[in-house]
Structures are given as structure tokens and as C-alpha cells.
C-alpha atoms as a PDB file:
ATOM      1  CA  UNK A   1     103.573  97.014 101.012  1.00  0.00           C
ATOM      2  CA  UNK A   2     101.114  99.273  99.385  1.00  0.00           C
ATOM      3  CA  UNK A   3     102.295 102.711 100.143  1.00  0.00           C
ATOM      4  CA  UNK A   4     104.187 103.093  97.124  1.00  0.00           C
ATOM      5  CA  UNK A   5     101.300 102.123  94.923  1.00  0.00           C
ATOM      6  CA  UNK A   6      98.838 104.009  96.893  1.00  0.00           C
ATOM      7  CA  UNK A   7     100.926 107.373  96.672  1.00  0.00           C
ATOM      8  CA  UNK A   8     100.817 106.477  92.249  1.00  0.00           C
ATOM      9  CA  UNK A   9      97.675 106.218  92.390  1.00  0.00           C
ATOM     10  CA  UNK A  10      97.295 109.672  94.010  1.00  0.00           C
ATOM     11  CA  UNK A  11      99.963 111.445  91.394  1.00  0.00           C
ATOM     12  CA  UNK A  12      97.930 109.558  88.599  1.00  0.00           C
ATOM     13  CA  UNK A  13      95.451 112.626  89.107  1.00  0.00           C
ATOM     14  CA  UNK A  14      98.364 115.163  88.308  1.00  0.00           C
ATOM     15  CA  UNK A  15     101.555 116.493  90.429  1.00  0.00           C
ATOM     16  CA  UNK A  16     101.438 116.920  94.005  1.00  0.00           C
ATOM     17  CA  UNK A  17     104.279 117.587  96.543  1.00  0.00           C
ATOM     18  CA  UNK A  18     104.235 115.318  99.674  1.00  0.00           C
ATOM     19  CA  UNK A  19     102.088 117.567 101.816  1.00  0.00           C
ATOM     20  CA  UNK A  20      99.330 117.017  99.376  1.00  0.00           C
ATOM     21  CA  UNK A  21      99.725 113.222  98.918  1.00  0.00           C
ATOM     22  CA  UNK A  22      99.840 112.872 102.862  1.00  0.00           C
ATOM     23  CA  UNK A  23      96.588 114.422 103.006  1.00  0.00           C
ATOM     24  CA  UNK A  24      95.361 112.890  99.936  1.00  0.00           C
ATOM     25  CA  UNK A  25      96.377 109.374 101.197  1.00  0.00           C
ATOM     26  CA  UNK A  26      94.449 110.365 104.845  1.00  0.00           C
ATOM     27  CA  UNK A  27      91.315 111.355 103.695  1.00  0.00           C
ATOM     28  CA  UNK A  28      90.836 108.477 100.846  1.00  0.00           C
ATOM     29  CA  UNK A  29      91.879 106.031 103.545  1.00  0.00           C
ATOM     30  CA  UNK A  30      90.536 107.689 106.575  1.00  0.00           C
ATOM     31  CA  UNK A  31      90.351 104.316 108.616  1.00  0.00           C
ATOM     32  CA  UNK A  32      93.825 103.487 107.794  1.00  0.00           C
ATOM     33  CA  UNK A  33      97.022 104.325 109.909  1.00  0.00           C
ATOM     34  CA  UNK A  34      97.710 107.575 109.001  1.00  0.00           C
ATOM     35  CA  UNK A  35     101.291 108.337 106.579  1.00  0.00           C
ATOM     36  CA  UNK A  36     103.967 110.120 108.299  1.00  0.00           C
ATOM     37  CA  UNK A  37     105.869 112.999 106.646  1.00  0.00           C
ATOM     38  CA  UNK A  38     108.598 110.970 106.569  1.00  0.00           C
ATOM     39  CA  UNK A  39     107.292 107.975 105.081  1.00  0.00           C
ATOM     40  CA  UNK A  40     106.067 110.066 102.481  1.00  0.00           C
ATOM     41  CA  UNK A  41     109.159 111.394 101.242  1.00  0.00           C
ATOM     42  CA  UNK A  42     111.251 108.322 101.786  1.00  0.00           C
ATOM     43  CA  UNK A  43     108.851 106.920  99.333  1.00  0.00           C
ATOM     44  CA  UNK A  44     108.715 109.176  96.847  1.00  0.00           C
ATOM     45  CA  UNK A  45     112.366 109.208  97.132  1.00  0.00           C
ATOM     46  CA  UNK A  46     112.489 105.246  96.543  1.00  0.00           C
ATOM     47  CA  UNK A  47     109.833 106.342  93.390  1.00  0.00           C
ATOM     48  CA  UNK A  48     112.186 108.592  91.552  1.00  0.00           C
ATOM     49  CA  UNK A  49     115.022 106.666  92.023  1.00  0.00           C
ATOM     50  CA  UNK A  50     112.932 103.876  90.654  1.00  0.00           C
ATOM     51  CA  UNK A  51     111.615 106.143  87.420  1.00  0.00           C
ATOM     52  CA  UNK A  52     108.768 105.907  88.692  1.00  0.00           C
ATOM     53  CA  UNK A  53     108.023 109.176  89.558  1.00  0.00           C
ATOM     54  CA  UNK A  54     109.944 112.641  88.733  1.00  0.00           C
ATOM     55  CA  UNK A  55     110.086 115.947  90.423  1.00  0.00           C
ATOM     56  CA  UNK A  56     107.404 118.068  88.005  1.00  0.00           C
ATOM     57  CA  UNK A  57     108.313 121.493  89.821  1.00  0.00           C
ATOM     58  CA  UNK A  58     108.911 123.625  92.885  1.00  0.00           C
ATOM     59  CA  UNK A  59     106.063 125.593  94.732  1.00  0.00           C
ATOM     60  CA  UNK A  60     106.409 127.833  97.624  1.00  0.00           C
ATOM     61  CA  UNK A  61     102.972 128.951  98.860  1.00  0.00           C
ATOM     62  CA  UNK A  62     104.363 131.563 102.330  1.00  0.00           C
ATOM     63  CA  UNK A  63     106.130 128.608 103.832  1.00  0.00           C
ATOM     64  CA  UNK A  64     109.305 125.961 102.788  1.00  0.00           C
ATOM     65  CA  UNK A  65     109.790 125.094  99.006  1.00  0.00           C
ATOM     66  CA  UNK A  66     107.972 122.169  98.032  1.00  0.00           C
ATOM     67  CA  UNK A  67     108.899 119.793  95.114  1.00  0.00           C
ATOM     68  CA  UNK A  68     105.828 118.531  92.975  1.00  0.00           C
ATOM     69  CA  UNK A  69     106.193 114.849  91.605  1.00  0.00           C
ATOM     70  CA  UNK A  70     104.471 113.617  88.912  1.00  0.00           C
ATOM     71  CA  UNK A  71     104.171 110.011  88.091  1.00  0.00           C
ATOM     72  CA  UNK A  72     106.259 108.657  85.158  1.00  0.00           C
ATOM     73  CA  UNK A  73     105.313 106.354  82.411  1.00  0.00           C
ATOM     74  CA  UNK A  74     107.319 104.059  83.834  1.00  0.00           C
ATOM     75  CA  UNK A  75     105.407 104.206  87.253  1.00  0.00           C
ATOM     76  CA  UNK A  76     101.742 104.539  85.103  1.00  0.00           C
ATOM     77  CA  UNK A  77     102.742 100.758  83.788  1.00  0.00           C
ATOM     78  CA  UNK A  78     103.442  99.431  87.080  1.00  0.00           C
ATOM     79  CA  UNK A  79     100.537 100.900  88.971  1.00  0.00           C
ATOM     80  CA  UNK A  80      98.667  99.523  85.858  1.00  0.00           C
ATOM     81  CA  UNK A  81     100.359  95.917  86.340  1.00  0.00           C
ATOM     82  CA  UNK A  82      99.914  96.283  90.282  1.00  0.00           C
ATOM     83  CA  UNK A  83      95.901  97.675  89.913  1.00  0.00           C
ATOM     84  CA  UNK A  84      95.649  94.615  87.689  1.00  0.00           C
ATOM     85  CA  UNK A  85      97.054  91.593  89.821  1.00  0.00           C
ATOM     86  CA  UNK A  86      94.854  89.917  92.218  1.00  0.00           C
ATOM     87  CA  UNK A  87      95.581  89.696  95.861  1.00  0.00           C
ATOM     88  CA  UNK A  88      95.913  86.295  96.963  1.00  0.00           C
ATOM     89  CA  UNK A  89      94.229  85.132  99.946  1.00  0.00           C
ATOM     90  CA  UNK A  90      96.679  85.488 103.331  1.00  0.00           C
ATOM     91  CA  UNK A  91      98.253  81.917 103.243  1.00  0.00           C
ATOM     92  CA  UNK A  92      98.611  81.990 107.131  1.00  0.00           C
ATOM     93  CA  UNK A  93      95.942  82.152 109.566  1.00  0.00           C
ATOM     94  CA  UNK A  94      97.297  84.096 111.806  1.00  0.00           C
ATOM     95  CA  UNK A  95      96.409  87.213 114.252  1.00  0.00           C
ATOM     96  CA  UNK A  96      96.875  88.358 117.728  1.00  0.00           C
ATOM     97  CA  UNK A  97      93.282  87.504 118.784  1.00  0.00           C
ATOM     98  CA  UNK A  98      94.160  83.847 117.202  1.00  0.00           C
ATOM     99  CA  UNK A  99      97.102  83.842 119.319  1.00  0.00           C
ATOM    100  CA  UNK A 100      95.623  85.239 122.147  1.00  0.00           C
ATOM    101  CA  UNK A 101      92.489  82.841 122.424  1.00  0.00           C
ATOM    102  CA  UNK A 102      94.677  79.874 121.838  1.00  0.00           C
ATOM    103  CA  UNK A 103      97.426  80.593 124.130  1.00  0.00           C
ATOM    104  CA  UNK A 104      94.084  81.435 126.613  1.00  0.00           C
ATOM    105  CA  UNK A 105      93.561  77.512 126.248  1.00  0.00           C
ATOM    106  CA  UNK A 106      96.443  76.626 127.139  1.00  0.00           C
ATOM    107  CA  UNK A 107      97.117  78.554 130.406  1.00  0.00           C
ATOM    108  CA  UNK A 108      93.650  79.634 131.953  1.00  0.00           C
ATOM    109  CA  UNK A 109      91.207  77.721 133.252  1.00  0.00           C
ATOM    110  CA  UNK A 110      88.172  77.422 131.262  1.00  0.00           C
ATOM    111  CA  UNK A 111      85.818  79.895 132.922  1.00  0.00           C
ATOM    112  CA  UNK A 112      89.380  82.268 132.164  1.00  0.00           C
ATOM    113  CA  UNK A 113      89.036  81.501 128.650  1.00  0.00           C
ATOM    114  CA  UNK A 114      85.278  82.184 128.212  1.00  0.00           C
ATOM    115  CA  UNK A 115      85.828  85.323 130.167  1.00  0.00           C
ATOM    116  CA  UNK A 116      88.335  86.986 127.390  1.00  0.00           C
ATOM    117  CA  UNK A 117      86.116  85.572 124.552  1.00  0.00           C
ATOM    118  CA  UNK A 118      83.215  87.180 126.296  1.00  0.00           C
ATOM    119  CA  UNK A 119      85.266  90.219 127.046  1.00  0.00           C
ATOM    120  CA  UNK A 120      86.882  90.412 123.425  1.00  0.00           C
ATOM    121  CA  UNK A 121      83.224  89.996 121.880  1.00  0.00           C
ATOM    122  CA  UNK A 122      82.326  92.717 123.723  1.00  0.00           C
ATOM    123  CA  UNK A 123      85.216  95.106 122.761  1.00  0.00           C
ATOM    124  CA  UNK A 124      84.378  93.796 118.832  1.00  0.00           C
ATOM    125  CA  UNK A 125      80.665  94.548 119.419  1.00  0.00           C
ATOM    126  CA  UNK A 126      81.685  98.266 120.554  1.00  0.00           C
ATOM    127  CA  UNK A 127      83.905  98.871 117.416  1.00  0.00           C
ATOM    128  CA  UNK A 128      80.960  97.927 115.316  1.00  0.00           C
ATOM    129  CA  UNK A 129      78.478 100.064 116.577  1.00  0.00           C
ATOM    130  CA  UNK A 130      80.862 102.602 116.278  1.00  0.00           C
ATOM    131  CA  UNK A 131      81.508 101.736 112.434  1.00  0.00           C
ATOM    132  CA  UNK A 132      77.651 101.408 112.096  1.00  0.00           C
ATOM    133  CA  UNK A 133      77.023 104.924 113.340  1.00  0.00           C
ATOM    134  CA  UNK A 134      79.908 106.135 111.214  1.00  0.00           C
ATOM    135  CA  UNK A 135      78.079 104.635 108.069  1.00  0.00           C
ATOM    136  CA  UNK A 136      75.089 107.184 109.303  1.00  0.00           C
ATOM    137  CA  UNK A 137      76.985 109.784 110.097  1.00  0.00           C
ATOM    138  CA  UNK A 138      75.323 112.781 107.247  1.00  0.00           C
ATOM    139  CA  UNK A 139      79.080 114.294 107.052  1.00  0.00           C
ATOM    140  CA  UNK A 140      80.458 111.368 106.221  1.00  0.00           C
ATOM    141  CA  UNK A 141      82.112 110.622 103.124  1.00  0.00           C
ATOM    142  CA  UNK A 142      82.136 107.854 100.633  1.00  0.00           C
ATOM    143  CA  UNK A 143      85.445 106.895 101.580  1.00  0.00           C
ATOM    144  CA  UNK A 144      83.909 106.636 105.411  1.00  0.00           C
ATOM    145  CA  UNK A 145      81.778 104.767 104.221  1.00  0.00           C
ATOM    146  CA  UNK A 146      83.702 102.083 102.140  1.00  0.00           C
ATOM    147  CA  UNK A 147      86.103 101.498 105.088  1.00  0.00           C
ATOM    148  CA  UNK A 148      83.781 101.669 107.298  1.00  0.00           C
ATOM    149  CA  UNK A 149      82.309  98.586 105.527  1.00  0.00           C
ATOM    150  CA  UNK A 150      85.212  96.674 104.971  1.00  0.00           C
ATOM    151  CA  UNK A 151      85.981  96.942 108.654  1.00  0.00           C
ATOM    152  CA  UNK A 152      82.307  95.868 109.566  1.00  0.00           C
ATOM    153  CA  UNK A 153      82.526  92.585 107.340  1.00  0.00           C
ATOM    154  CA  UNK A 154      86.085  91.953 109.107  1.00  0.00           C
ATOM    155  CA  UNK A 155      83.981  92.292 112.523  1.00  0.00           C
ATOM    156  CA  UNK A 156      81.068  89.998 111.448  1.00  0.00           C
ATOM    157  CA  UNK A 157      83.716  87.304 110.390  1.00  0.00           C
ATOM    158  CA  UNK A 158      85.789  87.923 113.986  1.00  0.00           C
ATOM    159  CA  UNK A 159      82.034  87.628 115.933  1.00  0.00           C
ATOM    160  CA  UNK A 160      81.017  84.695 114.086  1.00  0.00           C
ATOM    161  CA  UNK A 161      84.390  83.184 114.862  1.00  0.00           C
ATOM    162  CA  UNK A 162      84.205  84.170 118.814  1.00  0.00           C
ATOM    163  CA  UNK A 163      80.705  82.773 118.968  1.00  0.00           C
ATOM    164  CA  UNK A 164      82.072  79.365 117.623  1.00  0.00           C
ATOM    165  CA  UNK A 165      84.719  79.494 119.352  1.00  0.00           C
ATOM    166  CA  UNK A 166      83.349  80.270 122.703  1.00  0.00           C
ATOM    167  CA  UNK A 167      80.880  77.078 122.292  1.00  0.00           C
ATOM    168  CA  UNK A 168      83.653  74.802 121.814  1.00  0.00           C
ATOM    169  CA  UNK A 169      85.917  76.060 124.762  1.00  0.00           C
ATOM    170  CA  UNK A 170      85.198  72.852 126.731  1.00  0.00           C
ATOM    171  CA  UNK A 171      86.196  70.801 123.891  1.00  0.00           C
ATOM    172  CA  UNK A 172      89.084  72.518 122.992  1.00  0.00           C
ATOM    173  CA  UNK A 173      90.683  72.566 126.851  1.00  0.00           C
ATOM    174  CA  UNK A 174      89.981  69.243 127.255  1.00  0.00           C
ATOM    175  CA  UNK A 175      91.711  68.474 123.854  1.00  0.00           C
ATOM    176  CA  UNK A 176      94.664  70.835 124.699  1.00  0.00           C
ATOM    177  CA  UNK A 177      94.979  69.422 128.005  1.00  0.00           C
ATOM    178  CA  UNK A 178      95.704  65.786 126.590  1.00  0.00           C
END
């Protein structure tokens, strides 16, 4: 899980409390699931227990007091190590629309199963017009637009994959039904 190295990365800039990393974390990632409150804290909990972060102050701007963190030199080495080791590819192929369009071979008949392929390229087709527009958007920011690229180039990949797939339905009912 990232969260924890995303959140170092933040308090690499200087302290923040948890308010400031949750909004941080939302508008650098602003395609990503948003972080709870609670998620926040746990994990900056987990950090200082770790030594990888410690609390840096207290600020109370008209509301609750809020505990700054500030990232340790401890935590600096380990974001370091983490920033510096490359992601593997997923071993697995695996994903609910993989799932989906097989187990759609197996119990629909084949006009069924080109039906949700059609229906599912449609619903990806939708998502990436909206991602395209985003990209065009003149309020958007860069961080729009990075995710908004990465999640195009996921799309292309899922279309080309639908398209393929949706030519060899025949072939693959015929082979599942063996």
C-alpha cells in the first residue's frame, strides 16, 4: 500500500497536520479515491510509531488543536529507498471486467456475451471522453492532467482488449463449451 509513502512524500515539503496532508494527498491525486480522516491519522500514527515521522508542533487556527508531523530521517531514507525501487509488473492478470467477460462465456449465449462487450465498450468509451475533455478543461491542473492520462492509456489498453476480444467470442464459446 502506498498511503504511507504518499503522505512522506507530502511532509518531505515541511510539517503539516492531517487536515493539510488529506487535502494535499486529494488535490495531487485528484483521480484517486479520496483519504479519509481516519485513514490519515491511523497512518501517521503507524509513521511515528515507526520513526518515521514525529509530531513537529501543535496549531490551533479558531477550531480543535492540530498536531503538525514532520518527517524523520528515518522516514526521508525509506521514502528515498521506496521512490527508488521499481514497481514490478502485476504478476496476475486479473480484474473484474476479466472476470466478468469470461464468466459471460461461460453462462450466456453468445449474442449475451457480445452484448456486455458491446455494452462495456460503450461505458469505457464514455469515461474517456470524459478524461479527454478533462485534459482540455483551462482550470485544470497538471495533476488533472497526469491522471487524467494515465487513466486514458489504461482505457486504450481495456478498448483494444474488448475489440479483440469481442472478435473472438465465437471462438472462445465454442472452445469453452467443449
Amino acid at each position: 500500500m502506498s498511503t504511507p509513502y504518499v503522505l512522506m512524500g507530502l511532509l518531505a515539503g515541511g510539517p503539516k497536520h492531517g487536515y493539510d496532508l488529506k487535502r494535499a494527498h486529494d488535490a495531487r491525486l485528484p483521480r484517486a479515491k479520496p483519504l479519509a480522516f481516519g485513514q490519515v491519522y491511523a497512518t501517521l500514527g503507524r509513521l511515528a510509531r515507526d520513526g518515521l515521522v514525529t509530531p513537529a508542533g501543535q496549531d490551533q487556527d479558531a477550531g480543535p488543536e492540530r498536531t503538525s508531523y514532520t518527517l524523520t530521517d528515518t522516514g526521508h531514507a525509506a521514502l528515498t529507498t521506496w521512490l527508488a525501487t521499481v514497481e514490478p509488473p502485476l504478476p496476475h492478470l486479473t480484474s473484474v471486467l476479466l472476470a466478468k467477460v469470461v464468466v459471460a462465456l461461460l453462462v450466456t449465449d453468445i449474442s449475451q456475451a457480445r452484448g456486455y462487450l458491446v455494452a462495456q465498450r460503450a461505458a469505457h468509451m464514455a469515461r474517456l471522453r470524459e478524461l479527454t475533455a478533462l485534459k482540455t478543461d483551462p482550470d485544470a491542473t497538471l495533476s488533472d492532467v497526469i491522471a487524467a492520462d494515465y487513466g486514458i492509456a489504461h482505457l486504450d489498453a481495456d478498448l483494444r482488449w474488448l475489440q479483440t476480444t469481442l472478435a473472438r467470442v465465437a471462438d472462445l464459446h465454442k472452445e469453452i463449451a467443449r
